[in-house]
N, C-alpha and C. Protein backbone atom coordinates (compact mmCIF):
# COMPACT_ATOMS: atom_id res chain seq x y z
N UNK A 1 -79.46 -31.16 50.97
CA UNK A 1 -80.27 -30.01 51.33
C UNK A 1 -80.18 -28.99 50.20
N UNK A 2 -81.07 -28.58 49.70
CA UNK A 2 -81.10 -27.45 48.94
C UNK A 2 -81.16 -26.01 48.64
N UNK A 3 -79.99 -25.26 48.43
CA UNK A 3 -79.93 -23.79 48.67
C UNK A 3 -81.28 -23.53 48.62
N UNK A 4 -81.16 -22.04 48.95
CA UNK A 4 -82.42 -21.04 48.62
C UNK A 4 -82.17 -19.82 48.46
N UNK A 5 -82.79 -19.26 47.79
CA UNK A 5 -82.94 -17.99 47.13
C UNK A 5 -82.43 -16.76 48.57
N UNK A 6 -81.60 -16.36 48.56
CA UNK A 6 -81.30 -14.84 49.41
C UNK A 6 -82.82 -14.25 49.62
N UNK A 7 -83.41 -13.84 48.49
CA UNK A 7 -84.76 -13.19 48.66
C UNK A 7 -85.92 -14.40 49.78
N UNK A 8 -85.53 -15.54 49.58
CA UNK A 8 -86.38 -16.23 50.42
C UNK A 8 -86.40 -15.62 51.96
N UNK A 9 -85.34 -15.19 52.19
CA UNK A 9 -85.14 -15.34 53.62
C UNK A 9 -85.31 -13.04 53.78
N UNK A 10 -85.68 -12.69 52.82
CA UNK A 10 -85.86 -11.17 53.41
C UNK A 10 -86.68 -10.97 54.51
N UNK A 11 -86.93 -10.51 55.42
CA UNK A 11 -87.78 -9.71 56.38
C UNK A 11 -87.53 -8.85 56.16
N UNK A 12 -88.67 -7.75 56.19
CA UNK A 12 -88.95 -6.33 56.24
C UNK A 12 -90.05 -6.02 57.77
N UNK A 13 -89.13 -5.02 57.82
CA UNK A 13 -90.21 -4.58 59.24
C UNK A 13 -90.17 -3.02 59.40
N UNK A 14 -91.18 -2.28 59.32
CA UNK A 14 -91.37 -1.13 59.59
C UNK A 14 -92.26 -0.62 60.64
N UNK A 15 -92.17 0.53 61.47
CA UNK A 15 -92.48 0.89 62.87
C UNK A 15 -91.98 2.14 62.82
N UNK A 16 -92.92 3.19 63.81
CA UNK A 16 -92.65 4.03 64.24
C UNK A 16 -92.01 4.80 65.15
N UNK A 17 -91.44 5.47 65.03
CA UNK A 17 -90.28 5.92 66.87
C UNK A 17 -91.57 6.45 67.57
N UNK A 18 -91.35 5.77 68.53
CA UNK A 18 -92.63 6.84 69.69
C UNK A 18 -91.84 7.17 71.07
N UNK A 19 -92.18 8.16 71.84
CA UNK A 19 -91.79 9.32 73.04
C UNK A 19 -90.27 8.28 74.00
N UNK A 20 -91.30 6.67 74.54
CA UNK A 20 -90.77 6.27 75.43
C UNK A 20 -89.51 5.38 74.19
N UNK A 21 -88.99 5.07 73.28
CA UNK A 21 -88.70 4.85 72.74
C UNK A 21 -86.62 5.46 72.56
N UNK A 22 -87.10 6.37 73.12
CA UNK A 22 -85.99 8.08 72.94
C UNK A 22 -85.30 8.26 73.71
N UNK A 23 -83.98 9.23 73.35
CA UNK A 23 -83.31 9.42 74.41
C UNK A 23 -82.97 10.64 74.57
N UNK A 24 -82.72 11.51 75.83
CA UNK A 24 -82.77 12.95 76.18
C UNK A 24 -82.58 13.69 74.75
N UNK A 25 -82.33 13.39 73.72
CA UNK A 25 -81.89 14.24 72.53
C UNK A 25 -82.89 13.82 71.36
N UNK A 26 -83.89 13.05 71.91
CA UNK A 26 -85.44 12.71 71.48
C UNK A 26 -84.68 12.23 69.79
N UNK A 27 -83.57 11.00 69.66
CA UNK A 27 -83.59 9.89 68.81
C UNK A 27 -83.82 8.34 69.77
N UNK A 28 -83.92 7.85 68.10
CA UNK A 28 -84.13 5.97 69.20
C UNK A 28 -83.10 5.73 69.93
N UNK A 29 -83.37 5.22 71.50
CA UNK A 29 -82.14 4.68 71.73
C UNK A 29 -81.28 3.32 70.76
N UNK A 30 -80.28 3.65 70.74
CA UNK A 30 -79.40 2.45 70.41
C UNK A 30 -79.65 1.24 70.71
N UNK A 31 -79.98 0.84 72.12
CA UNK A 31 -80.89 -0.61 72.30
C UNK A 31 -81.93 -0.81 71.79
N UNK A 32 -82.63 0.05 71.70
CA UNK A 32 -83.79 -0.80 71.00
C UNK A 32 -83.88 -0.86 69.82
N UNK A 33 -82.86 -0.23 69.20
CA UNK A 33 -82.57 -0.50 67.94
C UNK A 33 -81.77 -1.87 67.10
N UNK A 34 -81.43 -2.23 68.23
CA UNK A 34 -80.51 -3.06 68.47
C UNK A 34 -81.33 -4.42 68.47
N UNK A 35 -82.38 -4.31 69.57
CA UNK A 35 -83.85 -5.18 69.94
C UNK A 35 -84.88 -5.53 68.78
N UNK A 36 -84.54 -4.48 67.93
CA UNK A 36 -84.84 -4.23 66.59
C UNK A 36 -84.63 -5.17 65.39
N UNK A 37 -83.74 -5.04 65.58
CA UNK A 37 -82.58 -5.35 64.57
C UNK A 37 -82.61 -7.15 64.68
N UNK A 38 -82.27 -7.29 65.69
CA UNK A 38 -82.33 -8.91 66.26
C UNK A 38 -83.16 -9.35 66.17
N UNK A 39 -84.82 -9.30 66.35
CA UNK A 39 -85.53 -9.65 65.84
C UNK A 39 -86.08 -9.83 64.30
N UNK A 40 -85.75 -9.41 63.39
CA UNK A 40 -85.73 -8.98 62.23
C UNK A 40 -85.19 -9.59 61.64
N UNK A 41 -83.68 -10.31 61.82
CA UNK A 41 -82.68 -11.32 62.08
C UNK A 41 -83.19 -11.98 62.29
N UNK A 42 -84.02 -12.25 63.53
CA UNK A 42 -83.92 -13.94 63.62
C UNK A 42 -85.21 -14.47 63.29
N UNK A 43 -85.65 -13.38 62.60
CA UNK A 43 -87.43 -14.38 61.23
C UNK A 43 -86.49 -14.68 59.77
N UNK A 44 -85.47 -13.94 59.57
CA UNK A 44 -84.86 -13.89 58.68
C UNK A 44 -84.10 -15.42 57.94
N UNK A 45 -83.25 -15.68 59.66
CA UNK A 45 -82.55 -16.78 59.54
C UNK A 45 -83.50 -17.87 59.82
N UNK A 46 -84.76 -17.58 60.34
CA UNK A 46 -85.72 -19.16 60.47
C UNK A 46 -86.31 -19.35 59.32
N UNK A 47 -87.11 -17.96 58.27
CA UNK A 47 -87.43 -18.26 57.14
C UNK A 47 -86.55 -19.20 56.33
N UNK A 48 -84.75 -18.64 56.62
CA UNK A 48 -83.63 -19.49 55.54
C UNK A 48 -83.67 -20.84 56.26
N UNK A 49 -83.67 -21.03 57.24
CA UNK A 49 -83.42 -22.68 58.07
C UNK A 49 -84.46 -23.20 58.30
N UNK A 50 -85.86 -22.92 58.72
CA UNK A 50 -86.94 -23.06 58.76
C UNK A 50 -86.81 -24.07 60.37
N UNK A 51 -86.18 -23.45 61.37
CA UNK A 51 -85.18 -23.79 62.45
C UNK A 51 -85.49 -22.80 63.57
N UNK A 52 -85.57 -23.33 64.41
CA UNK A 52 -85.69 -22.50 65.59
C UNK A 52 -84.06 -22.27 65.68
N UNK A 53 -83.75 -20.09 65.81
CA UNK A 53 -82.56 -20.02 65.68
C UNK A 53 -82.13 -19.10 66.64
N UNK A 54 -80.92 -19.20 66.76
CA UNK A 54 -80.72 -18.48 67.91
C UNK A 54 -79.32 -16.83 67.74
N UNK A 55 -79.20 -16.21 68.44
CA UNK A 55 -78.47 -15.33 68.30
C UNK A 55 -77.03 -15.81 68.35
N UNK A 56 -75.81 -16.01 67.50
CA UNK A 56 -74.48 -16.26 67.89
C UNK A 56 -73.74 -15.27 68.36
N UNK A 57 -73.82 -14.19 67.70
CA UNK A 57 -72.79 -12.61 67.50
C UNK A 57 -73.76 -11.80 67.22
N UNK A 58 -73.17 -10.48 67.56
CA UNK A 58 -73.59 -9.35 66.83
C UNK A 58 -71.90 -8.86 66.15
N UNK A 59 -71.82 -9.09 64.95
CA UNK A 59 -70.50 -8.76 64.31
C UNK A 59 -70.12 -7.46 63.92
N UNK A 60 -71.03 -6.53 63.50
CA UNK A 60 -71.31 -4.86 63.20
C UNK A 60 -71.97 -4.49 63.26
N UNK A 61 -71.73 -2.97 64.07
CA UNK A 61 -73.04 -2.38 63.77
C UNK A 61 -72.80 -1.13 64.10
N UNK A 62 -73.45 -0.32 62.81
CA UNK A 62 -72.85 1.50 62.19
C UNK A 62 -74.11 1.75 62.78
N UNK A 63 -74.16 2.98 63.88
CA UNK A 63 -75.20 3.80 64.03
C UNK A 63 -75.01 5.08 63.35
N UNK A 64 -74.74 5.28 61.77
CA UNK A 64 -74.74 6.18 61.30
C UNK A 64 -75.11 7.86 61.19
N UNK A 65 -76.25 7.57 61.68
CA UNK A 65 -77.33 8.19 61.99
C UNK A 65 -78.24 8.25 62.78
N UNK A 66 -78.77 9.49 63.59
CA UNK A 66 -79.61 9.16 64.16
C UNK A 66 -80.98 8.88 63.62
N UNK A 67 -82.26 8.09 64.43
CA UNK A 67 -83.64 8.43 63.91
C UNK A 67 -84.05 8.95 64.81
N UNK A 68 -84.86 9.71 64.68
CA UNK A 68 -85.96 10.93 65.28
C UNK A 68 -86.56 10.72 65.86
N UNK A 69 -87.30 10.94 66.95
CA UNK A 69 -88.82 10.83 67.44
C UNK A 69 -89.74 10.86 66.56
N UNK A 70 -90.09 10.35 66.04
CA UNK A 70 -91.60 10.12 64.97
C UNK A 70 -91.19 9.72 63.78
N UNK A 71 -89.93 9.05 63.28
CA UNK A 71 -89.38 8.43 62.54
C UNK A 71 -90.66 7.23 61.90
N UNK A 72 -90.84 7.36 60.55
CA UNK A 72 -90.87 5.90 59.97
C UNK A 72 -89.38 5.49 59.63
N UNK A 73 -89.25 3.80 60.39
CA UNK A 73 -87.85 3.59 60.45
C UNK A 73 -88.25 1.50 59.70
N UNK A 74 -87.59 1.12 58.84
CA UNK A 74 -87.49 0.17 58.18
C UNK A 74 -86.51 -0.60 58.46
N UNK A 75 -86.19 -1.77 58.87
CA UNK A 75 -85.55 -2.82 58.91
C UNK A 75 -85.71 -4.24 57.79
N UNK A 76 -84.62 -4.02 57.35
CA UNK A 76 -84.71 -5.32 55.93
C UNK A 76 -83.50 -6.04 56.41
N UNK A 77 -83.74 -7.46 56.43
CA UNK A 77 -82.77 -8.03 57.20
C UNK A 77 -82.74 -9.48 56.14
N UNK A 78 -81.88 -9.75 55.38
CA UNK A 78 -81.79 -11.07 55.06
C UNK A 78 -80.42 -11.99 55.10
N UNK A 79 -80.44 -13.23 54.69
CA UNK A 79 -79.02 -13.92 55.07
C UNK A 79 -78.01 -13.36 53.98
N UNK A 80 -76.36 -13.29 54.40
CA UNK A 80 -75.86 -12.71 53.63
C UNK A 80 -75.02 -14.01 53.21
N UNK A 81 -74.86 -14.99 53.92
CA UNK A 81 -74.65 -16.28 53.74
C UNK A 81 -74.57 -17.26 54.71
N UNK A 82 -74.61 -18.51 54.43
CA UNK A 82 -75.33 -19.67 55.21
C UNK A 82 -73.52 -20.52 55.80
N UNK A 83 -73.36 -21.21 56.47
CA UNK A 83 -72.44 -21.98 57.05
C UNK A 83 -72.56 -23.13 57.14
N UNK A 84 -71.91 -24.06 57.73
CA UNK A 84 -72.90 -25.31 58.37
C UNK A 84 -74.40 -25.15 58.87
N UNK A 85 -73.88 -24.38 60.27
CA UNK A 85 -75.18 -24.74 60.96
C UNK A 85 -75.25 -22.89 61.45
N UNK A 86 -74.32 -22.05 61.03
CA UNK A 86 -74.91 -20.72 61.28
C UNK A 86 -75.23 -19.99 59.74
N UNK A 87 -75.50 -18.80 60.27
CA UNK A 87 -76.19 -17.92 59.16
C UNK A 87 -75.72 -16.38 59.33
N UNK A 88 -75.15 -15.74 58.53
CA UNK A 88 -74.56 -14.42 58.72
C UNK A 88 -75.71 -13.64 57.92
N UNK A 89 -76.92 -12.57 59.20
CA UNK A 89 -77.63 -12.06 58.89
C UNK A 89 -76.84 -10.70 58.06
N UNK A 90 -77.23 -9.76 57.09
CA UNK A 90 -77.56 -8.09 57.14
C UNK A 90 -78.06 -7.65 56.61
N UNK A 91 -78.11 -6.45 58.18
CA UNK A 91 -79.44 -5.83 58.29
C UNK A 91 -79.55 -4.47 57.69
N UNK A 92 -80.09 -4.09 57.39
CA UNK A 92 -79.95 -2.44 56.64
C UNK A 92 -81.15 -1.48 56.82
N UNK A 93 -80.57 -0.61 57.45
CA UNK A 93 -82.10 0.46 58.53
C UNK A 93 -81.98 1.68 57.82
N UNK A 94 -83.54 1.88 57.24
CA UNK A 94 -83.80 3.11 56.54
C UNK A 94 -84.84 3.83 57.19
N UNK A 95 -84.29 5.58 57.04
CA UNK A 95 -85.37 6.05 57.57
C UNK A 95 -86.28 6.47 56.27
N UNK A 96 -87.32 6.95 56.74
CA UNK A 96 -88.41 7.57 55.50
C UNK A 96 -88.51 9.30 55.67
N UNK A 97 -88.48 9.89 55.02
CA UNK A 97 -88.37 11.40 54.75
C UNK A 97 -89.53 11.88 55.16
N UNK A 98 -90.26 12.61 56.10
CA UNK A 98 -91.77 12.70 56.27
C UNK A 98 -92.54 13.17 55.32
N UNK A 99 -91.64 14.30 54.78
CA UNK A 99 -92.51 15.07 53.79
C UNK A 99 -92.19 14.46 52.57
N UNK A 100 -91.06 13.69 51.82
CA UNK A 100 -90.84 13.50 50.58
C UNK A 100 -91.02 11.90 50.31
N UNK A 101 -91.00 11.21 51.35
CA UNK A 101 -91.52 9.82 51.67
C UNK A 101 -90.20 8.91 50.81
N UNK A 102 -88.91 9.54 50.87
CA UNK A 102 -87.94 8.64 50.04
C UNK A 102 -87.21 8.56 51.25
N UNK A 103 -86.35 6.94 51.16
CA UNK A 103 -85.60 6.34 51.79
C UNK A 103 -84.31 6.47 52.27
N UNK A 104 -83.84 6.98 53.15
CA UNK A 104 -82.22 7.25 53.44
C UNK A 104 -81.93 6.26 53.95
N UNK A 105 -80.99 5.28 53.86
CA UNK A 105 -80.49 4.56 54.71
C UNK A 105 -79.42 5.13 55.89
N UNK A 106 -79.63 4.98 56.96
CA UNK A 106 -79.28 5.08 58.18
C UNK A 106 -77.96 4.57 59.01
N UNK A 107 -78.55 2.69 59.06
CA UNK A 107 -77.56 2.23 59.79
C UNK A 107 -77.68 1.05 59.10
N UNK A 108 -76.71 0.37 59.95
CA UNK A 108 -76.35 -1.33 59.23
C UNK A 108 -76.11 -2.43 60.05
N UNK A 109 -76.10 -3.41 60.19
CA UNK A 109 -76.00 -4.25 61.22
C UNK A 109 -75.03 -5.84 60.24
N UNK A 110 -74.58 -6.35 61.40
CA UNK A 110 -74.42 -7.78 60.86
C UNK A 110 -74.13 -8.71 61.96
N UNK A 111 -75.63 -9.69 62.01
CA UNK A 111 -75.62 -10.94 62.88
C UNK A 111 -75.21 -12.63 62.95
N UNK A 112 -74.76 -13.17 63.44
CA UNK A 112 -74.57 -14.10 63.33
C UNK A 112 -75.68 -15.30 63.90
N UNK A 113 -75.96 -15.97 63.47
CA UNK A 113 -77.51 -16.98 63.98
C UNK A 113 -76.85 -18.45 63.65
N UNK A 114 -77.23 -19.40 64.87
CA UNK A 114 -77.40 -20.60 64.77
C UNK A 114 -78.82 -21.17 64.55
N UNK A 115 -79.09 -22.09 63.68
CA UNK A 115 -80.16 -22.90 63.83
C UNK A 115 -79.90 -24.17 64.50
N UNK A 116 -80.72 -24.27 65.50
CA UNK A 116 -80.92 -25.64 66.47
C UNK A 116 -81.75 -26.64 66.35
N UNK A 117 -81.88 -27.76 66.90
CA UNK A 117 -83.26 -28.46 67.48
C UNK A 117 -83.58 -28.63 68.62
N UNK A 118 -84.78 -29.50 68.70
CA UNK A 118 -85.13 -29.03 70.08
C UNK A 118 -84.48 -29.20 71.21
N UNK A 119 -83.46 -29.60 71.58
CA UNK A 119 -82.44 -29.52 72.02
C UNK A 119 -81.01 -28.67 72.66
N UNK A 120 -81.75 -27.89 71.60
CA UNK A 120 -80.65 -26.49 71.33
C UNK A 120 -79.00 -27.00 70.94
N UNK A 121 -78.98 -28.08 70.48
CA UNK A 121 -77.89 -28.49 68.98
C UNK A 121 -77.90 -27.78 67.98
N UNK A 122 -76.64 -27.33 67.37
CA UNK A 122 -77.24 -26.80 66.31
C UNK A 122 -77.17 -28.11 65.11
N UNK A 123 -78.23 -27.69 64.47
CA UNK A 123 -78.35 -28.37 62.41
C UNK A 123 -77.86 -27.61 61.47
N UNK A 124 -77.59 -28.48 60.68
CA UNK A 124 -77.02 -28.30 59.61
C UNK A 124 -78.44 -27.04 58.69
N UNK A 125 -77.39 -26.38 57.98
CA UNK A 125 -78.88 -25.44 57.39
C UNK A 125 -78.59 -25.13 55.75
N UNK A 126 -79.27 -24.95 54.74
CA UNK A 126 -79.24 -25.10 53.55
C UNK A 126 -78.12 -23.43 53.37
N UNK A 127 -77.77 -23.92 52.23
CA UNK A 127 -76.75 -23.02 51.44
C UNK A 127 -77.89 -21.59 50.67
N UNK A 128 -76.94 -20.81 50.29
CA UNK A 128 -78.21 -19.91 49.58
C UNK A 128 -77.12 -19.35 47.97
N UNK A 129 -78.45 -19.09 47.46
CA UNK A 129 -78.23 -18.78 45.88
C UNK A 129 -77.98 -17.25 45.93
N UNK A 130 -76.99 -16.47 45.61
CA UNK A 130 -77.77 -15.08 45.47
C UNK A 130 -77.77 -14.77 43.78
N UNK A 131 -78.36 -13.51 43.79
CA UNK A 131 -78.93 -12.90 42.79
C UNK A 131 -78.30 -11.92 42.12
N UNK A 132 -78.33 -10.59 43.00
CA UNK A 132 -77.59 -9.36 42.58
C UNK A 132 -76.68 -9.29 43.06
N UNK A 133 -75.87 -8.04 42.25
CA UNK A 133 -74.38 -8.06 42.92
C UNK A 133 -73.81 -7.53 43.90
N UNK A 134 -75.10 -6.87 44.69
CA UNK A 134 -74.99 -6.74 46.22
C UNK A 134 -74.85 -7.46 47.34
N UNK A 135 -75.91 -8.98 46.84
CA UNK A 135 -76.07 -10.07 47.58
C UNK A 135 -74.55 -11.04 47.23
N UNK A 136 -74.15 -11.05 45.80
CA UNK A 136 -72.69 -11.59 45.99
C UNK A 136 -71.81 -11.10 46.35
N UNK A 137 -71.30 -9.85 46.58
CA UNK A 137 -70.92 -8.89 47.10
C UNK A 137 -70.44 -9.20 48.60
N UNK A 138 -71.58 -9.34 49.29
CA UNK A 138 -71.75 -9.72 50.73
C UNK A 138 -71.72 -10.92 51.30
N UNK A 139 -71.98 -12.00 50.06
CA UNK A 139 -71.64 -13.36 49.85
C UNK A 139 -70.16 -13.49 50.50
N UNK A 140 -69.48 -13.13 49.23
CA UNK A 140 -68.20 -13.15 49.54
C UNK A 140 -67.51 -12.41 50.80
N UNK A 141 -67.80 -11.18 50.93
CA UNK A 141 -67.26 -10.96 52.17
C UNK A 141 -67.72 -11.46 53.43
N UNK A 142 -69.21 -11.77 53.86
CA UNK A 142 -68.93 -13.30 54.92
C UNK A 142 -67.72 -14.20 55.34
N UNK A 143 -67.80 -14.61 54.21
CA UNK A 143 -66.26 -15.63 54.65
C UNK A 143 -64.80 -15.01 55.14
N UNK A 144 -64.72 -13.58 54.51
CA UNK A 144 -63.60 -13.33 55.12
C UNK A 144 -64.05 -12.57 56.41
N UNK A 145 -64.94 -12.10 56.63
CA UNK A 145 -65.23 -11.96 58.23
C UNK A 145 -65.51 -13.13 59.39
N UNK A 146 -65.69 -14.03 58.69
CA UNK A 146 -65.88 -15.49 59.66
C UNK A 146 -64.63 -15.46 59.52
N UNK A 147 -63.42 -15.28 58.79
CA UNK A 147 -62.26 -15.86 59.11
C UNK A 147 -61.72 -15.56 60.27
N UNK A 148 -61.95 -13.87 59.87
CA UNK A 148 -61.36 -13.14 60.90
C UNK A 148 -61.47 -13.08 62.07
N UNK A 149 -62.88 -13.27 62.31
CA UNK A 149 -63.67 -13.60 63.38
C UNK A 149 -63.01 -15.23 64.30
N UNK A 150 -62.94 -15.86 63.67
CA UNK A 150 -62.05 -16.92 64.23
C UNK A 150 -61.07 -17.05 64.36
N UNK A 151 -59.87 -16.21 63.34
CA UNK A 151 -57.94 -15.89 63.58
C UNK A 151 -58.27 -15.26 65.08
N UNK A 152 -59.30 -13.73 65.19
CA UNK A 152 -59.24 -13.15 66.71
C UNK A 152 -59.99 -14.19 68.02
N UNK A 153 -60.15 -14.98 67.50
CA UNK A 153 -61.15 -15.84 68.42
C UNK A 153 -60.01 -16.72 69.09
N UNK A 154 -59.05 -16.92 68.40
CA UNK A 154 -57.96 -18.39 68.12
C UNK A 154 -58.41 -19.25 67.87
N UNK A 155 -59.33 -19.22 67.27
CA UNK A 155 -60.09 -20.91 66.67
C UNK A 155 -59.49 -21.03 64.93
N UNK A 156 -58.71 -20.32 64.53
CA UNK A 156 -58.34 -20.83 63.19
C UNK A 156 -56.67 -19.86 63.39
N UNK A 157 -55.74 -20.78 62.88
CA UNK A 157 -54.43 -20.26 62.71
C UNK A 157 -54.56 -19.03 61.55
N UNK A 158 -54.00 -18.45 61.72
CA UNK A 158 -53.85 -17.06 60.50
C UNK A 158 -53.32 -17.62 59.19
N UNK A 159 -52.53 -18.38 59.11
CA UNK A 159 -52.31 -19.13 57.88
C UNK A 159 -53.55 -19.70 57.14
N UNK A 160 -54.06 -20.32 57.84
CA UNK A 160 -55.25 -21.07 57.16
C UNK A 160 -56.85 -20.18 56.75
N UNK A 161 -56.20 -18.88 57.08
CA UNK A 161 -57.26 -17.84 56.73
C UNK A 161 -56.83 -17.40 55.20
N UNK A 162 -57.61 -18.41 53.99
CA UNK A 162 -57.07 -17.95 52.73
C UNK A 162 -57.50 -17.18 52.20
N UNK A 163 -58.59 -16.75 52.71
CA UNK A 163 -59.52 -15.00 52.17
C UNK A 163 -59.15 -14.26 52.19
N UNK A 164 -58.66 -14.56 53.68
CA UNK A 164 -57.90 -12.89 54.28
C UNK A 164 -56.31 -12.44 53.77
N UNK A 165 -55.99 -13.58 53.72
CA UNK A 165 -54.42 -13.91 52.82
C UNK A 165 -54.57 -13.02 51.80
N UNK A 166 -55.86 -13.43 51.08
CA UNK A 166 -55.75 -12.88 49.68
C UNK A 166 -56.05 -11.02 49.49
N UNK A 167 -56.92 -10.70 50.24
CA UNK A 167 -56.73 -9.84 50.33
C UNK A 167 -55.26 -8.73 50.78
N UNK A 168 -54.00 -9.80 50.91
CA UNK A 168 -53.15 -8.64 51.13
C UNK A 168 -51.83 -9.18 50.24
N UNK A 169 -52.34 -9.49 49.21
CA UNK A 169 -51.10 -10.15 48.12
C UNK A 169 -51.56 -9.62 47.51
């Protein structure tokens, strides 16, 4: 199977905050940001698997900031790296300035996605190439959050977590 490009798998999605959207303090609620977010994710991880995929985790997620009622609000969501058969989405939510039209980033997310078949098995899914040193960056730290994610799970002994090891030698 053959990697693919990080950029293969970007989604971008932009939308407006509207009234019913809000909460008594007239920002987005947190769920639907959330509703947001996951969707965005999971065109992300089907573009990379080309797989009907499904939600595993939601692993982080910084509500930094609020967005506004009438927010232009941006969601860019691509794989940060591939597994066997899952995919560690992140997501990165910018708002837009009304009057100066430049980008603040907001909040952040990070999902976990299986690709399946029809069946709902999961498949095996291609590896990915990255580019910049943001995307290796995040490359690398994947793995030590899957570790971790599995030492707290008990699905991997703490010894055999050599990422995380390394980070404290």
């Amino acid at each position: 199977m053959e990697p693919k490009l990080v950029s293969h798998s970007t989604t971008v999605v932009t939308d407006l905050v509207l009234p019913g959207e809000t909460n008594p303090l007239n920002n987005l609620f947190g769920g639907e940001l959330l509703a947001r977010m996951d969707r965005a994710a999971s065109i992300a991880a089907r573009r990379h698997s080309r797989r009907v995929c499904v939600t595993a985790s939601v692993n982080h997620v910084a509500f930094n900031r609020p967005i506004p009622l009438g927010s232009v609000v941006t969601l860019e969501a691509k794989i940060s790296r591939a597994f066997k058969s899952s995919m560690e989405v992140y997501i990165d939510v910018w708002i837009e300035d009304r009057e100066s039209g430049i980008k603040n980033r907001a909040n952040e997310a990070i999902y976990t996605f299986v690709a399946v078949d029809e069946t709902g098995h999961p498949v095996e899914v291609p590896g990915i190439i990255t580019e910049t040193i943001l995307e290796k960056e995040r490359y690398e730290a994947a793995l030590r959050r899957k570790q971790l994610s599995l030492v707290l799970a008990g699905k991997m002994n703490p010894s055999d977590a050599t990422e995380l090891k390394a980070l404290f030698k």
